[in-house]
PDB file of N, CA and C in Angstrom:
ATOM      1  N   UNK A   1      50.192  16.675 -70.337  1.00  0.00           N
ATOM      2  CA  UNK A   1      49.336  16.848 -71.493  1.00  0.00           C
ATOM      3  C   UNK A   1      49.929  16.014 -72.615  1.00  0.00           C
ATOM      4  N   UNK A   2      49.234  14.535 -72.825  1.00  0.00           N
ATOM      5  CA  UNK A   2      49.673  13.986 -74.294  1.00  0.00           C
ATOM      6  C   UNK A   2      49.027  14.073 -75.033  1.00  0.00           C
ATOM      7  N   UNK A   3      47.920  14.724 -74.987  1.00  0.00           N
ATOM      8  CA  UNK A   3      46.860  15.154 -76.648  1.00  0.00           C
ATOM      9  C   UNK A   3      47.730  16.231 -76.873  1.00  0.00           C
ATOM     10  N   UNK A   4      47.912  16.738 -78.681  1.00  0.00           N
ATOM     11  CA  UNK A   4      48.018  17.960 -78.969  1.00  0.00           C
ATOM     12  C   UNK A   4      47.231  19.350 -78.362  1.00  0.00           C
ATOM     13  N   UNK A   5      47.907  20.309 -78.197  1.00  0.00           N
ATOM     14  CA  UNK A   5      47.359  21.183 -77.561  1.00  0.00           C
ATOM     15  C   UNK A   5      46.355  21.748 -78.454  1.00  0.00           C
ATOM     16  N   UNK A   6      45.097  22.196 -78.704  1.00  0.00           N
ATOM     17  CA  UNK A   6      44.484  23.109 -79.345  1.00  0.00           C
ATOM     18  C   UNK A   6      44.944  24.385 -79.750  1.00  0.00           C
ATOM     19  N   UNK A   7      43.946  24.711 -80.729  1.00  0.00           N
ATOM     20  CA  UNK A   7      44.277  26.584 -81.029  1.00  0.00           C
ATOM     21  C   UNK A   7      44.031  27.314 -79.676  1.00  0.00           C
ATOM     22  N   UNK A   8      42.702  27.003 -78.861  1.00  0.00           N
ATOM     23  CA  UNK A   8      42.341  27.668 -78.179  1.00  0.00           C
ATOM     24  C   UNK A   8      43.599  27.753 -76.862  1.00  0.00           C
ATOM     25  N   UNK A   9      43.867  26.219 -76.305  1.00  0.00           N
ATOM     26  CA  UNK A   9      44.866  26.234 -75.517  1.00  0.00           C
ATOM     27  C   UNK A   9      46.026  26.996 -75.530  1.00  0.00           C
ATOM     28  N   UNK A  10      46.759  26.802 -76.975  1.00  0.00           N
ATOM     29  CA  UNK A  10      47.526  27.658 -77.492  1.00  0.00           C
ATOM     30  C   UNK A  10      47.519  29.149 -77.126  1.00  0.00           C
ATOM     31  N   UNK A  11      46.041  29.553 -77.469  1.00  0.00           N
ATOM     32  CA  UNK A  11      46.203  30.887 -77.380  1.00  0.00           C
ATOM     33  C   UNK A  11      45.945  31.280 -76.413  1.00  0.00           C
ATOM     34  N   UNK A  12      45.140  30.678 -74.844  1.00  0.00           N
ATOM     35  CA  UNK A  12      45.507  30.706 -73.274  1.00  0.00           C
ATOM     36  C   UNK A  12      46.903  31.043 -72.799  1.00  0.00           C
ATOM     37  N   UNK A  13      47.505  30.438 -73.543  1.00  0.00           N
ATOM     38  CA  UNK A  13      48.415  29.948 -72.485  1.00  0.00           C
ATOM     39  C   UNK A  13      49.730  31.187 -73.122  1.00  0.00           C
ATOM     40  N   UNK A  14      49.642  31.775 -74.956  1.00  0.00           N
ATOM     41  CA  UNK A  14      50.389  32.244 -75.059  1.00  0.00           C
ATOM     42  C   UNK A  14      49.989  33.929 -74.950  1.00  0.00           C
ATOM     43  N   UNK A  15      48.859  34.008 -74.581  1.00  0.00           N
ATOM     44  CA  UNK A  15      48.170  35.789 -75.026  1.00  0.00           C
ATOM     45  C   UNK A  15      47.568  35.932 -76.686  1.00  0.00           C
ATOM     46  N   UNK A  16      47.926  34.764 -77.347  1.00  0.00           N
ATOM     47  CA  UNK A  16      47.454  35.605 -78.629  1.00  0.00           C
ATOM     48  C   UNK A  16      45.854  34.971 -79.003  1.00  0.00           C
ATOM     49  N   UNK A  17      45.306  35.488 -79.907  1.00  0.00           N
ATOM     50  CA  UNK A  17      43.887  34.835 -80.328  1.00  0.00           C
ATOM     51  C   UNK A  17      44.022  33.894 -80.599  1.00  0.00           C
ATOM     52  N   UNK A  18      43.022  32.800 -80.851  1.00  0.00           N
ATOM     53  CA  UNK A  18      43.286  31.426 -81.759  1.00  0.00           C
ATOM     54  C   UNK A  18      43.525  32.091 -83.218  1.00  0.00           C
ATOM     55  N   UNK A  19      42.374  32.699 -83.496  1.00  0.00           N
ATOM     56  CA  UNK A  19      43.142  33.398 -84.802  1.00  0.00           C
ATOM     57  C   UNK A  19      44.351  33.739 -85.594  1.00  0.00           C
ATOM     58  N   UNK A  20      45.607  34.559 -84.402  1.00  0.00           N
ATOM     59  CA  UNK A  20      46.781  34.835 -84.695  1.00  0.00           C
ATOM     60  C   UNK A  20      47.237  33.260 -85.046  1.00  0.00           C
ATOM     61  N   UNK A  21      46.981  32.227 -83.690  1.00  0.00           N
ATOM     62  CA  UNK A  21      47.627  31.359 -83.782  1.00  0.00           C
ATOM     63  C   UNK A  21      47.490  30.461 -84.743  1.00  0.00           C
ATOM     64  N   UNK A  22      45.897  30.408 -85.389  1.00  0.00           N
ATOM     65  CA  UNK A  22      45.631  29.632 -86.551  1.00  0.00           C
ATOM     66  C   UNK A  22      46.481  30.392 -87.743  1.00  0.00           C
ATOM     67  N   UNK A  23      46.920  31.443 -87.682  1.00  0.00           N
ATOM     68  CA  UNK A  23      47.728  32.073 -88.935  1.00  0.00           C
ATOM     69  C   UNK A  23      48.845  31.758 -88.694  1.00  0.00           C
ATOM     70  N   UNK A  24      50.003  31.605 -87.652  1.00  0.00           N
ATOM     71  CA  UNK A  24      51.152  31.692 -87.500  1.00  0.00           C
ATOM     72  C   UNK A  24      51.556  30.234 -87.314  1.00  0.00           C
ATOM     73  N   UNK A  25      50.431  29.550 -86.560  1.00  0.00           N
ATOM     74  CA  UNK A  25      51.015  28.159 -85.886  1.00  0.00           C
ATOM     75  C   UNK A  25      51.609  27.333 -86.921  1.00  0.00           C
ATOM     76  N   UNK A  26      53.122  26.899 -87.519  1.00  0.00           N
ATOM     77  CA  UNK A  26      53.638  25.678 -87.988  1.00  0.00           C
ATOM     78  C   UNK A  26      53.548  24.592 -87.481  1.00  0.00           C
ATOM     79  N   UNK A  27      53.734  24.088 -86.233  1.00  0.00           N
ATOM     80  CA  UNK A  27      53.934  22.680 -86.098  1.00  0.00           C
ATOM     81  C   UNK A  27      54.070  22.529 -84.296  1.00  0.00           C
ATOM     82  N   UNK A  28      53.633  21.369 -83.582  1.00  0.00           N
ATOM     83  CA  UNK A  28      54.374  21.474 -82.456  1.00  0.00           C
ATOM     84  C   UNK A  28      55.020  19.907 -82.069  1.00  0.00           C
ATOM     85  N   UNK A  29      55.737  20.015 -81.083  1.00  0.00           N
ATOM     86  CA  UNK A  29      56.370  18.762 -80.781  1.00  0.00           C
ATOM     87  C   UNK A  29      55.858  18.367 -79.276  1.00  0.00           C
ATOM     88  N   UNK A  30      55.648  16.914 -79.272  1.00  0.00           N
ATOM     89  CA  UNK A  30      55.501  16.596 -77.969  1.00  0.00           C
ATOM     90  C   UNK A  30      57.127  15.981 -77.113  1.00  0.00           C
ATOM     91  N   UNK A  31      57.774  16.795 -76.330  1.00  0.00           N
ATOM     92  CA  UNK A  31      59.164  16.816 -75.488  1.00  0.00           C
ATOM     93  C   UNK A  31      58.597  15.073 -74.373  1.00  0.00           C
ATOM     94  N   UNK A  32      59.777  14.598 -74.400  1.00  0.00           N
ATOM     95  CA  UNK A  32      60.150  13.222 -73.439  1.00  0.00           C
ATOM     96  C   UNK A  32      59.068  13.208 -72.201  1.00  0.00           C
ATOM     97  N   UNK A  33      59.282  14.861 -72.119  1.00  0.00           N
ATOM     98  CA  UNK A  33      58.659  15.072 -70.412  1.00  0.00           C
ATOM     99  C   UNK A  33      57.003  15.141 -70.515  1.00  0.00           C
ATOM    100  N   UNK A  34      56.367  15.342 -71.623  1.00  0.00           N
ATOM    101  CA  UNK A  34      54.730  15.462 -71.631  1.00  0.00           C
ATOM    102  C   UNK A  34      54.640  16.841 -72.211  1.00  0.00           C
ATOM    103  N   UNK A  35      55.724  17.910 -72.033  1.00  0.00           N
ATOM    104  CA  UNK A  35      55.416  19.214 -72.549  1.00  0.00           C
ATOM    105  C   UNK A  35      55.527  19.133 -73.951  1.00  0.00           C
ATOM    106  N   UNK A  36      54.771  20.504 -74.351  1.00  0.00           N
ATOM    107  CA  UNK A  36      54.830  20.466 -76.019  1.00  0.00           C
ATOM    108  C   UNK A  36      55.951  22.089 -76.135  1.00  0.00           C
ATOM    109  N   UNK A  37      56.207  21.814 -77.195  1.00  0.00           N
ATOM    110  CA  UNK A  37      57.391  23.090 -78.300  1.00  0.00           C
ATOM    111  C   UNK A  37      55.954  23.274 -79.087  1.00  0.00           C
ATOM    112  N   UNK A  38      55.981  24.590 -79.262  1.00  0.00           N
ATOM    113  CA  UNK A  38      54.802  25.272 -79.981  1.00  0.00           C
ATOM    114  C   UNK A  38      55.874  25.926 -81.126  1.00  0.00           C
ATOM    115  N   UNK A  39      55.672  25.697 -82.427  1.00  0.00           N
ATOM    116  CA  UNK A  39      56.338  26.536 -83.623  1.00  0.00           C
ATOM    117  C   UNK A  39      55.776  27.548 -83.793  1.00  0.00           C
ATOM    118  N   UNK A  40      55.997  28.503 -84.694  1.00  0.00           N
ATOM    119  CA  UNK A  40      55.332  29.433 -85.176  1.00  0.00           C
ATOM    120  C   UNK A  40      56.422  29.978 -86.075  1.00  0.00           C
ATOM    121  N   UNK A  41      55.702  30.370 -87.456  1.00  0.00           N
ATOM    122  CA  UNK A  41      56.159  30.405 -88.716  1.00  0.00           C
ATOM    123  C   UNK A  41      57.147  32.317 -88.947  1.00  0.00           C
ATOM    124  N   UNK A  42      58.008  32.567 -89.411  1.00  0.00           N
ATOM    125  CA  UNK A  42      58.708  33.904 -89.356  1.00  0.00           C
ATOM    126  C   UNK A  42      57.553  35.053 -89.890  1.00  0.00           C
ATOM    127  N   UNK A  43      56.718  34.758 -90.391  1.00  0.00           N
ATOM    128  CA  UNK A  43      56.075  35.691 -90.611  1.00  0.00           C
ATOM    129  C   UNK A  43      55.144  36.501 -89.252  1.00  0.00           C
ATOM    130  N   UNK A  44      55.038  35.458 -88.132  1.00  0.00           N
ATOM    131  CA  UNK A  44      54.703  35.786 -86.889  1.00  0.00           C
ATOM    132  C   UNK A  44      55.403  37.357 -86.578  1.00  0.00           C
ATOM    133  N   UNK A  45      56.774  37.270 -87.043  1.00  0.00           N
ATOM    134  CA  UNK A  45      57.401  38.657 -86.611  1.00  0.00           C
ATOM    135  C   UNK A  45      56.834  39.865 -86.872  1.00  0.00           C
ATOM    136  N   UNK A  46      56.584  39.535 -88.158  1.00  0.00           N
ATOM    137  CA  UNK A  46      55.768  41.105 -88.706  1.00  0.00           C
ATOM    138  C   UNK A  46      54.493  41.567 -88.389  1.00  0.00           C
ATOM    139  N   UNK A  47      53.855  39.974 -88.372  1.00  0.00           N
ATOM    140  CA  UNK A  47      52.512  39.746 -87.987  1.00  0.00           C
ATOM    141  C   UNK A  47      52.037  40.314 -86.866  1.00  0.00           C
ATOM    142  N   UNK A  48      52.783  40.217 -85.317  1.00  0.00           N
ATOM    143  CA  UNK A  48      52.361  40.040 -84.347  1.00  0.00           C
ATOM    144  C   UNK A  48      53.299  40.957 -83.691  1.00  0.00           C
ATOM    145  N   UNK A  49      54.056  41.692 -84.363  1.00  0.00           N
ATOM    146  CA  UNK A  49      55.006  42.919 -83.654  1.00  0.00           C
ATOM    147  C   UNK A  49      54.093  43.288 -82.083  1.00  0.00           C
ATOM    148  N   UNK A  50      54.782  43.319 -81.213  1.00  0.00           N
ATOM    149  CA  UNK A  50      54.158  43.747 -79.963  1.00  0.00           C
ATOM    150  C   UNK A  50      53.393  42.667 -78.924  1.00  0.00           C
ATOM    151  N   UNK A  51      53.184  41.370 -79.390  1.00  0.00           N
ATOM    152  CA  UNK A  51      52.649  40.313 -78.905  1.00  0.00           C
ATOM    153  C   UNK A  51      53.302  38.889 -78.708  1.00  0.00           C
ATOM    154  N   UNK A  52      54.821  39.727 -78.945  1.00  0.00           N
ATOM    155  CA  UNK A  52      56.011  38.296 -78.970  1.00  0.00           C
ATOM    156  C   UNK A  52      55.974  37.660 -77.571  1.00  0.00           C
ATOM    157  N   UNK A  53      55.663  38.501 -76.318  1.00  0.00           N
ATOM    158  CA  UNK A  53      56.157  38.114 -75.182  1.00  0.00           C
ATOM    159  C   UNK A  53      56.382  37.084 -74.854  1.00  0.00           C
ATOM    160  N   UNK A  54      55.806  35.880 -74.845  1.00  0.00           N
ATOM    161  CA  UNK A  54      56.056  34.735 -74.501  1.00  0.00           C
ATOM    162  C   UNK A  54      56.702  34.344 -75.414  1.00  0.00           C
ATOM    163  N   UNK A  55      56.734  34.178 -76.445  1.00  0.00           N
ATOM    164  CA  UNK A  55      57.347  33.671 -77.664  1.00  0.00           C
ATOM    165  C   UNK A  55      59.283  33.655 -77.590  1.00  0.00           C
ATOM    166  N   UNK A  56      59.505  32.466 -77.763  1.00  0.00           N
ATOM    167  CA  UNK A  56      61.502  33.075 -78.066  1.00  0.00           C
ATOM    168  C   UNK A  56      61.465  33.557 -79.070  1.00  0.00           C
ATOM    169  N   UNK A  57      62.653  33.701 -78.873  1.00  0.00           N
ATOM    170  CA  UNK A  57      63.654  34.327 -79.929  1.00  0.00           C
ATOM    171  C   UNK A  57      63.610  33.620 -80.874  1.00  0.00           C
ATOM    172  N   UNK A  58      63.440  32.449 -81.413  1.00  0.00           N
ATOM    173  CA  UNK A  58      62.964  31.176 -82.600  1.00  0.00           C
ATOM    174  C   UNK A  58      62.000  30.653 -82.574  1.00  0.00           C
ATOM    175  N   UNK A  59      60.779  31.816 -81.932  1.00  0.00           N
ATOM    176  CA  UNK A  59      59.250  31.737 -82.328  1.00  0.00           C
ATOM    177  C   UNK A  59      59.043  30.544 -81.581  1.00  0.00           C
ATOM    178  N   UNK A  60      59.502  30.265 -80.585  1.00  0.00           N
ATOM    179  CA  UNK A  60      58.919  28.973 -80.358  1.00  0.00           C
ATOM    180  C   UNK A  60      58.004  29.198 -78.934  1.00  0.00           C
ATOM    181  N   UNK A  61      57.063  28.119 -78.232  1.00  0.00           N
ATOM    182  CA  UNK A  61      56.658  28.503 -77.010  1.00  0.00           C
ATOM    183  C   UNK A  61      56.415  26.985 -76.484  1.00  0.00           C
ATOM    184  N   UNK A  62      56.915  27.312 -75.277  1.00  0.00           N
ATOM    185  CA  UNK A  62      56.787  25.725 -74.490  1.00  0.00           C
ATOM    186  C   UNK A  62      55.393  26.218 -73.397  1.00  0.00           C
ATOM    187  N   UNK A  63      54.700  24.870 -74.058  1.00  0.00           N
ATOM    188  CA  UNK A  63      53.502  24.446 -72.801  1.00  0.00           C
ATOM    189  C   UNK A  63      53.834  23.824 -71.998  1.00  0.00           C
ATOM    190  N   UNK A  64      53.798  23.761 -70.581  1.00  0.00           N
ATOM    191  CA  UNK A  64      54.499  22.982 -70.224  1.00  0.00           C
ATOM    192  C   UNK A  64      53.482  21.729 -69.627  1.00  0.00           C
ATOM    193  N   UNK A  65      53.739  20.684 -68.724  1.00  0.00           N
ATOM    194  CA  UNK A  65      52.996  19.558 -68.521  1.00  0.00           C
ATOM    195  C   UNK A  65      51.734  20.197 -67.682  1.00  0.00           C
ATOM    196  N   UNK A  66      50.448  19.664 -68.161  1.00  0.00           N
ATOM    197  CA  UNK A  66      49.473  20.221 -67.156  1.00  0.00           C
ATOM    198  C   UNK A  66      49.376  19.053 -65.615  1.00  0.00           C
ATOM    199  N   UNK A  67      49.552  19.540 -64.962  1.00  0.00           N
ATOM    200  CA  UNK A  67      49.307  18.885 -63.366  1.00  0.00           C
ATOM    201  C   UNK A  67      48.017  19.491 -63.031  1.00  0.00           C
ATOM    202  N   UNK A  68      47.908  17.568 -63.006  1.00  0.00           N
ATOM    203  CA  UNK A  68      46.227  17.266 -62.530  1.00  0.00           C
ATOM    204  C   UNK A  68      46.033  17.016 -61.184  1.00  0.00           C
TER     205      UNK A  68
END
């Protein structure tokens, strides 16, 4: 995947709404390998208590490469 991922993708792939994610999402990075680092801003913590699962520990979430 070298387009940016969408809200919607985003929120496939992590459990949350596009919604949450349009509130929380900071920034993402595209990694060497094709995968993206998904940010998400500290307020996510309070925000989304109970819906961290995928998420690290530094709010972050890796998409990883889609195989076509």
């Amino acid at each position: 995947m070298y387009s940016r991922p969408t809200y919607k993708e985003i929120a496939e792939f992590s459990g949350l709404t596009e919604d949450e994610v349009g509130t929380y999402f900071v920034s993402c990075l595209l990694r060497p390998d094709g995968s993206w680092t998904i940010f998400f801003g500290r307020e996510a913590l309070k925000g989304l208590s109970g819906k961290l699962g995928k998420l690290s520990e530094d709010l972050t979430l890796l998409i990883p490469v889609k195989q076509s």
